[in-house]
N, C-alpha and C. Protein backbone atom coordinates (compact mmCIF):
# COMPACT_ATOMS: atom_id res chain seq x y z
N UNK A 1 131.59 124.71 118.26
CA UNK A 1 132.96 124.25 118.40
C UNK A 1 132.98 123.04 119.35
N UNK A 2 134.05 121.75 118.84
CA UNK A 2 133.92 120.83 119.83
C UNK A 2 134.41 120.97 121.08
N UNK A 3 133.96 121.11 122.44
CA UNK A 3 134.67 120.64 123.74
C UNK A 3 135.89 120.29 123.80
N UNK A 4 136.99 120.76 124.67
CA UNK A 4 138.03 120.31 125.16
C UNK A 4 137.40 119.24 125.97
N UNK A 5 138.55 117.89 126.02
CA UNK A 5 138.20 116.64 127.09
C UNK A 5 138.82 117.71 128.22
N UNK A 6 137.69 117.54 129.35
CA UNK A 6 138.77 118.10 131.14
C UNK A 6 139.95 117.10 131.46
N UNK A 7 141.05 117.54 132.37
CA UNK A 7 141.59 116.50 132.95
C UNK A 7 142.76 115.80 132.12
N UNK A 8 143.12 116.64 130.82
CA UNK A 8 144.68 116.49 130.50
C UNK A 8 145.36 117.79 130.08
N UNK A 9 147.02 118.14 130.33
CA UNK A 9 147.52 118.89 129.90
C UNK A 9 148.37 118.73 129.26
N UNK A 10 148.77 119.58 128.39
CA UNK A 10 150.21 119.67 127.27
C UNK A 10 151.42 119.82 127.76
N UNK A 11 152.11 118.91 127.72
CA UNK A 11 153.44 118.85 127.59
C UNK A 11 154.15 119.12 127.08
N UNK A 12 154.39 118.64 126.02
CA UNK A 12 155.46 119.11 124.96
C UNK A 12 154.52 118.70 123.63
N UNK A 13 155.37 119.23 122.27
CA UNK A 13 155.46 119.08 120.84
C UNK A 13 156.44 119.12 120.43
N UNK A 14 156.46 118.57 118.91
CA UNK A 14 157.49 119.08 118.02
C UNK A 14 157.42 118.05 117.41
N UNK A 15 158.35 117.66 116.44
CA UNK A 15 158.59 116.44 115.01
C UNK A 15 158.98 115.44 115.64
N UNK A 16 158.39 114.52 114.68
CA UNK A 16 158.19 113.27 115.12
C UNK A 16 159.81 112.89 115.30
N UNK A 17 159.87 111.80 116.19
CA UNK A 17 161.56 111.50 115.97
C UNK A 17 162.54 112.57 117.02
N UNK A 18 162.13 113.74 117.42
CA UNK A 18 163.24 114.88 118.06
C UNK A 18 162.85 114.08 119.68
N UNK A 19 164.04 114.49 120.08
CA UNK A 19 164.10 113.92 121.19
C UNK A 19 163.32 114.52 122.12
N UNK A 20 162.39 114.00 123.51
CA UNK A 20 161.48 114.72 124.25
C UNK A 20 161.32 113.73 125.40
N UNK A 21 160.88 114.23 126.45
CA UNK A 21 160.48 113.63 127.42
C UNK A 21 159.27 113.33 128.24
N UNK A 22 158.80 112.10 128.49
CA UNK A 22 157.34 112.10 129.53
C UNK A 22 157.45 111.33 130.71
N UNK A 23 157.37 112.20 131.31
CA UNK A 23 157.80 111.64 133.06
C UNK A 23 159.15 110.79 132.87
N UNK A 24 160.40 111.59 131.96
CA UNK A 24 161.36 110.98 131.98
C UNK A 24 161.84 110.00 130.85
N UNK A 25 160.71 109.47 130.10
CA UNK A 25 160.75 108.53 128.61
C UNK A 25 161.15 109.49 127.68
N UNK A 26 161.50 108.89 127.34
CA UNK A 26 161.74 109.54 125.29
C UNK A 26 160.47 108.69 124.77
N UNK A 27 159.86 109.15 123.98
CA UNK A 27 158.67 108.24 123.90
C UNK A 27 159.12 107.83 122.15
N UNK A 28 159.74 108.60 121.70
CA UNK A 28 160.55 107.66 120.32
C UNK A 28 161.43 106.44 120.48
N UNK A 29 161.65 106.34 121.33
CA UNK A 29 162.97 105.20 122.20
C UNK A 29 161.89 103.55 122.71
N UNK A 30 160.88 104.28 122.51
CA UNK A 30 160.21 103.32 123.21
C UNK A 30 159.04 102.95 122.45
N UNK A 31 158.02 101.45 122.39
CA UNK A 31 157.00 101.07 122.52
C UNK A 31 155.64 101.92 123.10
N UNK A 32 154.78 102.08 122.08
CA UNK A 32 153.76 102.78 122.41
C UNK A 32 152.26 101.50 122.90
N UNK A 33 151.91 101.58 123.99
CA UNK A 33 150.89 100.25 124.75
C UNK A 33 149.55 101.34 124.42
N UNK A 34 149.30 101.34 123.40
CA UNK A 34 147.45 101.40 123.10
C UNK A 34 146.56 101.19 124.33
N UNK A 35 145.70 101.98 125.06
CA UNK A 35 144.52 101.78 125.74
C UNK A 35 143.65 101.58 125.10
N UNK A 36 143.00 100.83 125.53
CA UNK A 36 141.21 101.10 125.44
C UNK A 36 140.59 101.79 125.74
N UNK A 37 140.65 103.33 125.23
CA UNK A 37 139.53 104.26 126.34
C UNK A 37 139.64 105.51 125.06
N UNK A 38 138.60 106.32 125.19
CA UNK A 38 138.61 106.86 124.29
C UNK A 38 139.44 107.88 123.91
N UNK A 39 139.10 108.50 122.37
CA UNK A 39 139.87 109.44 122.64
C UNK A 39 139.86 110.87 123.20
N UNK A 40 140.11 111.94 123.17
CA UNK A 40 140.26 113.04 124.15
C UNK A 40 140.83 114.20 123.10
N UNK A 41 139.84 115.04 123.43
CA UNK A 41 140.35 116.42 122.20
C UNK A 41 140.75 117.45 122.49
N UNK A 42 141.73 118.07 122.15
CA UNK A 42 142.45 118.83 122.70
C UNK A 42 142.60 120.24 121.87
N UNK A 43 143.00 121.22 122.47
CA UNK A 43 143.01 122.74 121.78
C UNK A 43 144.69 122.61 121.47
N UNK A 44 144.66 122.90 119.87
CA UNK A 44 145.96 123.32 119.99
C UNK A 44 146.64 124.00 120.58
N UNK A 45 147.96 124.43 121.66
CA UNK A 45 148.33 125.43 122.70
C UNK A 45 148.53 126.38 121.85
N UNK A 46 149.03 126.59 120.01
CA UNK A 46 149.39 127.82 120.17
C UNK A 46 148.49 128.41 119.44
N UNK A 47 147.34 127.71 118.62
CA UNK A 47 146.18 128.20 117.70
C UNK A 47 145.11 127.44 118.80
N UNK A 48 144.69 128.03 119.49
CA UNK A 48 143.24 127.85 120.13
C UNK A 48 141.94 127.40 120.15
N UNK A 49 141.83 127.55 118.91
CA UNK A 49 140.40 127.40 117.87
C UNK A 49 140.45 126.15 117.49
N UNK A 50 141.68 125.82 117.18
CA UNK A 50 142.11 124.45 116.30
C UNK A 50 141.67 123.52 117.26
N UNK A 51 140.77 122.71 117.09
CA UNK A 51 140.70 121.19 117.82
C UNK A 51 140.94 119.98 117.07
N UNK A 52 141.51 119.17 118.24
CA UNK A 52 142.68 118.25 117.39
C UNK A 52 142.14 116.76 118.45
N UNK A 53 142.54 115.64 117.95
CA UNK A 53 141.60 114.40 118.32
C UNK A 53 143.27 113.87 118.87
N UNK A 54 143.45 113.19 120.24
CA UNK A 54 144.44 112.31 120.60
C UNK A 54 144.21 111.15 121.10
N UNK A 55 144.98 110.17 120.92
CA UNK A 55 145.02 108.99 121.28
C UNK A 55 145.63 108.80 122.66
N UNK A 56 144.97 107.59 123.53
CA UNK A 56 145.49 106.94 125.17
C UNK A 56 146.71 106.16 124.75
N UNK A 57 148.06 106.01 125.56
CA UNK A 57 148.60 105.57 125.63
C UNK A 57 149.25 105.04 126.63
N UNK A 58 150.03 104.24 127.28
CA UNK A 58 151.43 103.82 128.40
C UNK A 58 152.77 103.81 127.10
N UNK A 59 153.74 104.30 127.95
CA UNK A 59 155.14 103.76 127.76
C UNK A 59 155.37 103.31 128.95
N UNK A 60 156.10 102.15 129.01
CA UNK A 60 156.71 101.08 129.94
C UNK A 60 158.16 101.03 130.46
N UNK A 61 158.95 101.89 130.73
CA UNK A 61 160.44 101.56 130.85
C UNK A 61 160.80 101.61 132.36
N UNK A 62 161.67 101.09 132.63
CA UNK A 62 162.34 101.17 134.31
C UNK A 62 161.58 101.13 135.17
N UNK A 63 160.47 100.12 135.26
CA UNK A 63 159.63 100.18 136.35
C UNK A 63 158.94 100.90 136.36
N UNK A 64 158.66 102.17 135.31
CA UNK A 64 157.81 103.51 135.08
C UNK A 64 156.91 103.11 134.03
N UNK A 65 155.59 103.59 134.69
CA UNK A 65 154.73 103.36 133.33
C UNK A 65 154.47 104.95 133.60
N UNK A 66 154.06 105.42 131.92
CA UNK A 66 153.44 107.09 131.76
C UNK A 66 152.17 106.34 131.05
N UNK A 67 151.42 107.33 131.56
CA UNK A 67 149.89 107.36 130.71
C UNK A 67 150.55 108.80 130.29
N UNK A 68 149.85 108.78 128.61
CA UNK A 68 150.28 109.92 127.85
C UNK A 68 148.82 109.59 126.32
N UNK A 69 148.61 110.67 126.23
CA UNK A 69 147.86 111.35 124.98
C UNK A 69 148.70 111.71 123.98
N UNK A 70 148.86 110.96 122.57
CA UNK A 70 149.23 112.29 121.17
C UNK A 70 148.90 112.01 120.73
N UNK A 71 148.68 112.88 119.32
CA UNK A 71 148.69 112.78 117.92
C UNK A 71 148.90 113.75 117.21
N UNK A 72 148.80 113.92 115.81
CA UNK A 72 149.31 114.59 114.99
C UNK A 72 148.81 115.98 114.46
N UNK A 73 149.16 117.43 115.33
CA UNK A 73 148.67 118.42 114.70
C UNK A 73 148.95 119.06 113.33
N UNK A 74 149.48 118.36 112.98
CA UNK A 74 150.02 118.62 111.02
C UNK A 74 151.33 117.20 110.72
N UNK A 75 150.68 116.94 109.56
CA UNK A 75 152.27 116.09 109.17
C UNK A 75 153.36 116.22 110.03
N UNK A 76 153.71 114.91 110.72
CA UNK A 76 154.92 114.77 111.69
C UNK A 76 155.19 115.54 112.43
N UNK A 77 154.47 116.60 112.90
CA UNK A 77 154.56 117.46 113.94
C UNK A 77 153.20 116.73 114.91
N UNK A 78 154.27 116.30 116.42
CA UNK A 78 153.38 116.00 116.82
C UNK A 78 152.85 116.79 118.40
N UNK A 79 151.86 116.03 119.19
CA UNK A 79 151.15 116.90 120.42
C UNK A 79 151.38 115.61 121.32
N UNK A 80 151.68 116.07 122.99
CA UNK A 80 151.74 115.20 123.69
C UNK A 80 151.08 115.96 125.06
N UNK A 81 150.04 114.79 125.67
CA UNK A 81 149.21 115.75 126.95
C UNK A 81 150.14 113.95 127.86
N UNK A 82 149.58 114.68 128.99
CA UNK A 82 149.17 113.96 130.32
C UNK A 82 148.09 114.33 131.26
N UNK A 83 147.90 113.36 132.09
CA UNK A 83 146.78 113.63 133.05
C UNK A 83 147.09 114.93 134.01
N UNK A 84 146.10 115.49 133.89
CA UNK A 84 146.05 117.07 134.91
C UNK A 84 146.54 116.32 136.37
C-alpha cells in the first residue's frame, strides 16, 4: 500500500462548487496559485485503504495567503488538507 505524505491534515470535503472554508477562503470564490512541489497522498478520512494523490496550492485574498492540498476523491466530490 502507498504511504501517507506526513505533515498534512483534512479539512473539509464535499462537491465541487458547495460552499467551504480554508483559513477563512471559500476556495470556489477564488483563484487557485499552483506550486511547484510535489504531490502528497492522502488516505481517504472515511475509507482508509483508499489512497488518493493531491495537488499544492495558495489562495490569495485579503492579505491572506492559505497553502492548501486537493483533489478529486470521485467525480466532483472533492478533498481538501492543510499543513499539520
Amino acid at each position: 500500500m502507498t504511504e501517507v505524505t506526513l505533515g498534512w491534515k483534512h479539512v473539509a470535503m464535499g462537491f465541487e462548487g458547495e460552499p467551504g472554508s480554508l483559513g477563512g477562503l471559500n476556495p470556489w470564490q477564488l483563484k487557485w496559485h499552483s506550486l511547484a512541489e510535489p504531490q502528497i497522498t492522502v488516505a481517504h478520512p472515511s475509507y482508509t485503504q483508499e489512497r488518493h494523490l493531491m495537488w499544492i496550492y495558495e489562495l490569495h485574498a485579503e492579505g491572506t495567503i492559505v497553502k492548501f492540498a486537493a483533489g478529486e476523491f470521485s467525480n466532483g466530490f472533492w478533498g481538501f488538507y492543510v499543513p499539520a
